[in-house]
N, C-alpha and C. Protein backbone atom coordinates (compact mmCIF):
# COMPACT_ATOMS: atom_id res chain seq x y z
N UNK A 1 23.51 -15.43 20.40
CA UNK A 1 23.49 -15.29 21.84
C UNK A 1 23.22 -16.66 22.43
N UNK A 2 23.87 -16.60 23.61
CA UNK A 2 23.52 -18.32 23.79
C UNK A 2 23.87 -18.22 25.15
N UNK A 3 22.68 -18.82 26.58
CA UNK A 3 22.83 -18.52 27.69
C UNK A 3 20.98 -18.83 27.90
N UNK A 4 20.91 -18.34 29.61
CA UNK A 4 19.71 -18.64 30.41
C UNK A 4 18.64 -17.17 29.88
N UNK A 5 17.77 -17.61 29.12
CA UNK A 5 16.60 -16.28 28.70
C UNK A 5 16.30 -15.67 29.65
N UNK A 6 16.00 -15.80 30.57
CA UNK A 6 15.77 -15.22 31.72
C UNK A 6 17.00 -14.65 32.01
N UNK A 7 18.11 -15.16 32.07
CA UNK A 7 19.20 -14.72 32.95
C UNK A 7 19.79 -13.45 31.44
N UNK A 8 19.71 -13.43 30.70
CA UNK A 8 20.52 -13.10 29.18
C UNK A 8 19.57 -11.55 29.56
N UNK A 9 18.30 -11.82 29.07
CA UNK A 9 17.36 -10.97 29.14
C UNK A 9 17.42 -10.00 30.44
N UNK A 10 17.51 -10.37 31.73
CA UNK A 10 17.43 -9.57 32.90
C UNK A 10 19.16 -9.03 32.49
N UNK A 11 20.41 -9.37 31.93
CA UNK A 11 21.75 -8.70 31.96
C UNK A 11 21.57 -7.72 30.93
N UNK A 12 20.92 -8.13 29.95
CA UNK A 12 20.41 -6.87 28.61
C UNK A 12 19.83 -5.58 29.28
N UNK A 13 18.51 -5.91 30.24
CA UNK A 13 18.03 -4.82 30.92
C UNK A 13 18.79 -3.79 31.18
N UNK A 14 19.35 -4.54 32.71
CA UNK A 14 20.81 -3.83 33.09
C UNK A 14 21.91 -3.00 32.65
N UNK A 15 22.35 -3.42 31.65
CA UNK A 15 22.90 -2.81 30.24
C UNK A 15 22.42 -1.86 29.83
N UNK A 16 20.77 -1.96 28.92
CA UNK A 16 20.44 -0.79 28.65
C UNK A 16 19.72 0.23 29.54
N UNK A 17 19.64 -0.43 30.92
CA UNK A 17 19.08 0.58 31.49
C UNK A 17 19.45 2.02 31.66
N UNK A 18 18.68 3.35 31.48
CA UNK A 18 19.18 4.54 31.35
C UNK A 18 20.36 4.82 32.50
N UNK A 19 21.35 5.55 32.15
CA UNK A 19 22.72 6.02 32.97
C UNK A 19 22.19 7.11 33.51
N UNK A 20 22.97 8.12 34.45
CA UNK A 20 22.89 9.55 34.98
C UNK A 20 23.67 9.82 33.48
N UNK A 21 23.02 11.18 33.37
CA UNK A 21 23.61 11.93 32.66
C UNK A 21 24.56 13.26 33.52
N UNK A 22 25.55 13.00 33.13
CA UNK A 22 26.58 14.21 33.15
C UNK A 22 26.65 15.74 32.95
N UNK A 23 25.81 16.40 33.50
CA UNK A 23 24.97 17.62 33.01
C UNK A 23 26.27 18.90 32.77
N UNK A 24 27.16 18.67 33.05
CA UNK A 24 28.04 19.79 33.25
C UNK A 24 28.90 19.94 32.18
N UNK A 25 29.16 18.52 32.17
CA UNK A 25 29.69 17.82 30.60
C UNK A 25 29.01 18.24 29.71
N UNK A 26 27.62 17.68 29.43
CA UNK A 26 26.37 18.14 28.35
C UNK A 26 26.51 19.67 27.78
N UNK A 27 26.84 19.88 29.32
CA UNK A 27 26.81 21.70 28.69
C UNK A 27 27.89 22.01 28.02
N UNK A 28 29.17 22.03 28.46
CA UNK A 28 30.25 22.01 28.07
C UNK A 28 30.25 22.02 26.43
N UNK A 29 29.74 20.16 25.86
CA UNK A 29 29.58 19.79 24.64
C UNK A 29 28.77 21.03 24.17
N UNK A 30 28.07 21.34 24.29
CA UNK A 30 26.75 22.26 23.92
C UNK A 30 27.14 23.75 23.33
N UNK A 31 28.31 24.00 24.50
CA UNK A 31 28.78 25.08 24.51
C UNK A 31 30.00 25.29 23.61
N UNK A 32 30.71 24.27 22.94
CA UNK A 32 31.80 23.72 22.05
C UNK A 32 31.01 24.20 20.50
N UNK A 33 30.20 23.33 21.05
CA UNK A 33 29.36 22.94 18.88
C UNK A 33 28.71 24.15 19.03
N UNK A 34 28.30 24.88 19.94
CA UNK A 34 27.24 26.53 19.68
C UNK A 34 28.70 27.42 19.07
N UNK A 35 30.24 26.69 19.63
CA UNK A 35 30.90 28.31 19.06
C UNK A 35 31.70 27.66 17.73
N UNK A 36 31.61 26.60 17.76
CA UNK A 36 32.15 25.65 16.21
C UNK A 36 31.12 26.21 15.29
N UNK A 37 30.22 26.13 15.62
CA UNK A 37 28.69 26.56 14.22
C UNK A 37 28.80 27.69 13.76
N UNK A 38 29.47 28.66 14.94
CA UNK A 38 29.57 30.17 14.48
C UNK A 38 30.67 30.57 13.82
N UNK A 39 31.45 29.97 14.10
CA UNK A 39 33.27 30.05 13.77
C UNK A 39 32.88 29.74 12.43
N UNK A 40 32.04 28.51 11.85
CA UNK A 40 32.33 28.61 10.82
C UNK A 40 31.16 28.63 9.71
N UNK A 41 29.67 29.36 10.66
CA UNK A 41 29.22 29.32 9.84
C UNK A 41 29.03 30.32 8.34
N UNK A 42 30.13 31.26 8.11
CA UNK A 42 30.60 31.75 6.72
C UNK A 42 30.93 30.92 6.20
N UNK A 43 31.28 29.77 6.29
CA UNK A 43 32.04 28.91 5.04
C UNK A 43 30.45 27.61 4.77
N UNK A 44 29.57 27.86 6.18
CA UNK A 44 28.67 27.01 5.65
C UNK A 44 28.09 27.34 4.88
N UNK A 45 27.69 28.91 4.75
CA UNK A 45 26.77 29.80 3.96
C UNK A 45 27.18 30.21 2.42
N UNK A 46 28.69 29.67 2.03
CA UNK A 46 29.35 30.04 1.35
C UNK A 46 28.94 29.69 -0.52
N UNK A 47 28.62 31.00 -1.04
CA UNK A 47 28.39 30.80 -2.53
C UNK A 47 29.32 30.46 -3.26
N UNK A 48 30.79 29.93 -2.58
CA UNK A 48 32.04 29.74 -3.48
C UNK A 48 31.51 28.69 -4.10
N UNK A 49 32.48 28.87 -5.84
CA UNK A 49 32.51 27.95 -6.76
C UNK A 49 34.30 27.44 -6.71
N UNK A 50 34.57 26.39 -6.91
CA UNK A 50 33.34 24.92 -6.13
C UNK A 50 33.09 25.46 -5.11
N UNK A 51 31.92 24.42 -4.97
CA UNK A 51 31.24 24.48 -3.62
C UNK A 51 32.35 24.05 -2.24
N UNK A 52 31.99 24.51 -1.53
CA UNK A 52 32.89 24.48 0.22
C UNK A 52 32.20 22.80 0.22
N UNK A 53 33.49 22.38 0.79
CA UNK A 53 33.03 20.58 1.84
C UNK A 53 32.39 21.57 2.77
N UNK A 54 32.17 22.42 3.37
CA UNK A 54 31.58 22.85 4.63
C UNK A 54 30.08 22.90 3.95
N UNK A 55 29.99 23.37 3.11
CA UNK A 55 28.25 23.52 2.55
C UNK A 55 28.12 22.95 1.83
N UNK A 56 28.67 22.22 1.59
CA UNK A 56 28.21 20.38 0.55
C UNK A 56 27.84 19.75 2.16
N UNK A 57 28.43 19.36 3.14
CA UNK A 57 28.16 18.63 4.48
C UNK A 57 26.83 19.54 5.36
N UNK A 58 26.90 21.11 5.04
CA UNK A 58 25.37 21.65 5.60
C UNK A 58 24.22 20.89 4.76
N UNK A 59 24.09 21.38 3.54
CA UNK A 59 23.16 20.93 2.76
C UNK A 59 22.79 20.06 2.73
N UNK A 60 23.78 18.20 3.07
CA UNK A 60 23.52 17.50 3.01
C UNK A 60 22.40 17.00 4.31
N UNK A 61 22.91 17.55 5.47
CA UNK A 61 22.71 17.60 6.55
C UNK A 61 21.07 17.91 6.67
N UNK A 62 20.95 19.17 6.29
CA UNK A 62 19.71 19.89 5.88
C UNK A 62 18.73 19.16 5.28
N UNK A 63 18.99 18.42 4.32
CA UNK A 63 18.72 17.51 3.85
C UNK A 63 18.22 16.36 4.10
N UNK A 64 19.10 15.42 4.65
CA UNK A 64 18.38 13.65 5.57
C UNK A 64 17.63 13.98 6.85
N UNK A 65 16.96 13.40 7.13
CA UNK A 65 16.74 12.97 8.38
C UNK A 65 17.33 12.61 9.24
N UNK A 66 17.07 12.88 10.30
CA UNK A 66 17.99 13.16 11.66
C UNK A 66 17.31 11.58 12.25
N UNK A 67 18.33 10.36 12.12
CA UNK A 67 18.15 9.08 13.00
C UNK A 67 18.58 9.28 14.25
N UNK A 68 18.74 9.78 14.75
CA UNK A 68 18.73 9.27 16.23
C UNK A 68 17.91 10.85 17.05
């Protein structure tokens, strides 16, 4: 980075300063992945041999920690 610290630093602020959130949108998304989870959660739950990519990717999921 290379520029005025003061000036660099106060445009970073700006930048990350929090946005409006889009609430209608939010829901929307919300309302997508609540009927994706259901649609498929038989294949997440699934005892097939081999195992489902759908419940190899739950488990894994289940699994790590959630970064963000």
């Amino acid at each position: 980075m290379h520029g005025d610290a003061k000036v660099s630093i106060q445009r970073l602020i700006e930048f990350l300063a929090p946005k409006t959130v889009d609430t209608h949108w939010t829901a929307r998304v919300n309302e997508l992945v609540a009927q994706w989870r259901k649609e498929l959660k038989p294949l997440f739950d699934s005892d097939a041999s081999p195992i489902r990519p759908e419940r190899l990717c739950k488990e894994l999921s289940d699994f790590l920690p959630v970064l963000f």
